[in-house]
Protein backbone atom coordinates (compact mmCIF):
# COMPACT_ATOMS: atom_id res chain seq x y z
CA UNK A 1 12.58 54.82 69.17
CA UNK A 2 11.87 51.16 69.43
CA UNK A 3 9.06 51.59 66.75
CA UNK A 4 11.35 53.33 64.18
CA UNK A 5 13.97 49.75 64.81
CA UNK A 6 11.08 47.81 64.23
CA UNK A 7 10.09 49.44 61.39
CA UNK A 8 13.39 49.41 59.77
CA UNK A 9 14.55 45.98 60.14
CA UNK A 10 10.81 44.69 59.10
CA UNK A 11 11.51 47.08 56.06
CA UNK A 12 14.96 45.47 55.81
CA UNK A 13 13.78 42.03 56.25
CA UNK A 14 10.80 42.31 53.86
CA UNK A 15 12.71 44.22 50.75
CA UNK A 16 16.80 43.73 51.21
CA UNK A 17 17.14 40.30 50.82
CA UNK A 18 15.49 39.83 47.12
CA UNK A 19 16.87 37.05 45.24
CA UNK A 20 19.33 38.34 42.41
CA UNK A 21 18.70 37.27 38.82
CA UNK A 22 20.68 37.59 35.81
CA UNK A 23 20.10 40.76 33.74
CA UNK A 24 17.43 40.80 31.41
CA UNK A 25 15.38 37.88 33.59
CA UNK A 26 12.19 38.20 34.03
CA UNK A 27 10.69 36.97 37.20
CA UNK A 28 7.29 35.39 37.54
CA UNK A 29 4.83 35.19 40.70
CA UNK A 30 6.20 31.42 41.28
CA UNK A 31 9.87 33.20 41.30
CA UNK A 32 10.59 31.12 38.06
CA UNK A 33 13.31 33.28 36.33
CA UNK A 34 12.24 33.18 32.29
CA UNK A 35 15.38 34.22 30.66
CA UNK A 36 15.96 34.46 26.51
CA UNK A 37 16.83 32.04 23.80
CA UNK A 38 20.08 34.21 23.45
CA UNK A 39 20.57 34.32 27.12
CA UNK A 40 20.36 31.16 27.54
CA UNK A 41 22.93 30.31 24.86
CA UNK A 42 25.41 32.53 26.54
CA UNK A 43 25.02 30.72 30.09
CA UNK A 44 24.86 27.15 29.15
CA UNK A 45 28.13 27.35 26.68
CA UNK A 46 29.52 27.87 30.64
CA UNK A 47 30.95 25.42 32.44
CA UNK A 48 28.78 24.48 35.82
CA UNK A 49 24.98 25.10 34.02
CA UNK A 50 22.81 22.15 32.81
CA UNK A 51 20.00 22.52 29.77
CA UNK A 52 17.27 19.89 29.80
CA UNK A 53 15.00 19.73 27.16
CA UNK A 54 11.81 18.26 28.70
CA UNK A 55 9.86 17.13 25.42
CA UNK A 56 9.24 13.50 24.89
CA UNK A 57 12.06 11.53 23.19
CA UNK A 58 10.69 11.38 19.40
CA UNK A 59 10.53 15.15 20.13
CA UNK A 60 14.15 15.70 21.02
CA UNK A 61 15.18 12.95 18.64
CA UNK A 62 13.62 15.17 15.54
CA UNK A 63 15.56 17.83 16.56
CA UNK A 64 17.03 20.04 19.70
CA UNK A 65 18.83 22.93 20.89
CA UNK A 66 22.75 22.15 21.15
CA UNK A 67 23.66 20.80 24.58
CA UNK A 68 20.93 20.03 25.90
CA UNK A 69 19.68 16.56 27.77
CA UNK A 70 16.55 14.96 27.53
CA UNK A 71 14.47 14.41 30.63
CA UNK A 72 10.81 14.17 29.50
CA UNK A 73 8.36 16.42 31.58
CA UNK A 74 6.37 12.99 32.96
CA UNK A 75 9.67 11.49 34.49
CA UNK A 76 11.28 14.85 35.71
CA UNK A 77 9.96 13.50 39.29
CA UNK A 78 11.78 10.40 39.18
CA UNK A 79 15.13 12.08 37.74
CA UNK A 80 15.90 14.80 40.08
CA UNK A 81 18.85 12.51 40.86
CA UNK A 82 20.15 13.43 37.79
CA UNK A 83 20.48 17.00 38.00
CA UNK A 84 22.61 19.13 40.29
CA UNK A 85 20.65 20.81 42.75
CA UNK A 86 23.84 23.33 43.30
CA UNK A 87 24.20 24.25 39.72
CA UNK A 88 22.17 26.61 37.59
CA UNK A 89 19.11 24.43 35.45
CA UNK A 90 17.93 25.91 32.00
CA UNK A 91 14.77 23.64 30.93
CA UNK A 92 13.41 24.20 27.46
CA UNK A 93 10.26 22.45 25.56
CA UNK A 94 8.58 23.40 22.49
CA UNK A 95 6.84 26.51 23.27
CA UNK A 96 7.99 27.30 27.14
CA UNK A 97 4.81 25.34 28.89
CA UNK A 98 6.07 22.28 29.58
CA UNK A 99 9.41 23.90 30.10
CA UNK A 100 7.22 25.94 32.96
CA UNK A 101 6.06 23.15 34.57
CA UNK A 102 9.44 21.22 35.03
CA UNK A 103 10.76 24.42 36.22
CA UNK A 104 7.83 24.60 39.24
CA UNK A 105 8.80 20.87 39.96
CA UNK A 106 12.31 21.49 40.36
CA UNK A 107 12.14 24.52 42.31
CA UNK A 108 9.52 22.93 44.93
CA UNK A 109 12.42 20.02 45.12
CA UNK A 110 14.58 22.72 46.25
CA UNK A 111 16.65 23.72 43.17
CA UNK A 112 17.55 27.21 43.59
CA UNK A 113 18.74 27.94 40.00
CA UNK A 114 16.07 27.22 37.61
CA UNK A 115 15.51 29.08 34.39
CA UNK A 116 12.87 28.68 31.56
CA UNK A 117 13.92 29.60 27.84
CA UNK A 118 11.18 31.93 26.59
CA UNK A 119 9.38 30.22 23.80
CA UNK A 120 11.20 27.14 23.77
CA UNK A 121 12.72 25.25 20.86
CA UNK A 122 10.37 27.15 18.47
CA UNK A 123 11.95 30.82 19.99
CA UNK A 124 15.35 29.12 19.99
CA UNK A 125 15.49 28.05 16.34
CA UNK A 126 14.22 31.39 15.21
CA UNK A 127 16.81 32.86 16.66
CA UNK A 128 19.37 31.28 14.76
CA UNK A 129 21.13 29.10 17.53
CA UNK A 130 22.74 26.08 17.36
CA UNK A 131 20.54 23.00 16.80
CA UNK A 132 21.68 19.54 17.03
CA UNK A 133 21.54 17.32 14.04
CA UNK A 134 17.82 15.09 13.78
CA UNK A 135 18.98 11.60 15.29
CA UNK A 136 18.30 8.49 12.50
């Protein structure tokens, strides 16, 4: 009887307490949730979300997805002061790699919420979302 409790709460332990994404996430082995262009979109035109685009400033400057910040990939390190560690993060780059990479930074810091936009900019603008205007 003890080996059937044992059993069960290992089996509880091991499987019940997965972390919930949001549908149509897709999970990788680093638990880095990669979520849509579109799905994106939808969450950060919420209140309480944050998008940083992680491309270098003449990058964002030429063009970016609307309402997003710019925190360049080599100074994520020395911003995590600027991000909320108890709000959801949605990092986007060009293509998704860099994107990737900020997102394995932030979630060793110990952000819980981090989400990378599936093919970046380039996916983003494809898909017809908003873009903010080139700066001069």
């Amino acid at each position: 009887m003890n080996h059937i409790f044992l059993v069960i709460l290992f089996a509880i332990s091991a499987f019940g307490c997965s972390t919930a994404t949001t549908p149509g996430t897709v999970m990788n082995g680093d638990s880095v949730a990669t979520v849509s262009p579109q799905q994106a979109q939808e969450e950060v035109s919420k209140a309480y979300s944050q998008f940083i685009d992680v491309r270098t400033p003449e990058e964002f400057a030429a063009g970016h997805a609307a309402r997003t910040r710019n925190i360049p990939l080599d100074t994520i390190e020395q911003n995590l002061d600027l991000m909320r560690r108890d709000e959801p993060v949605y990092l986007i780059c060009r293509s998704g790699s860099r994107s990737a990479k900020a997102a394995e930074i932030l979630k060793n810091a110990g952000f819980a919420k981090v989400f990378n936009v599936a093919g970046g900019t380039d996916a983003w603008q494809a898909a017809g979302l908003p873009m903010a205007k080139p700066t001069p």
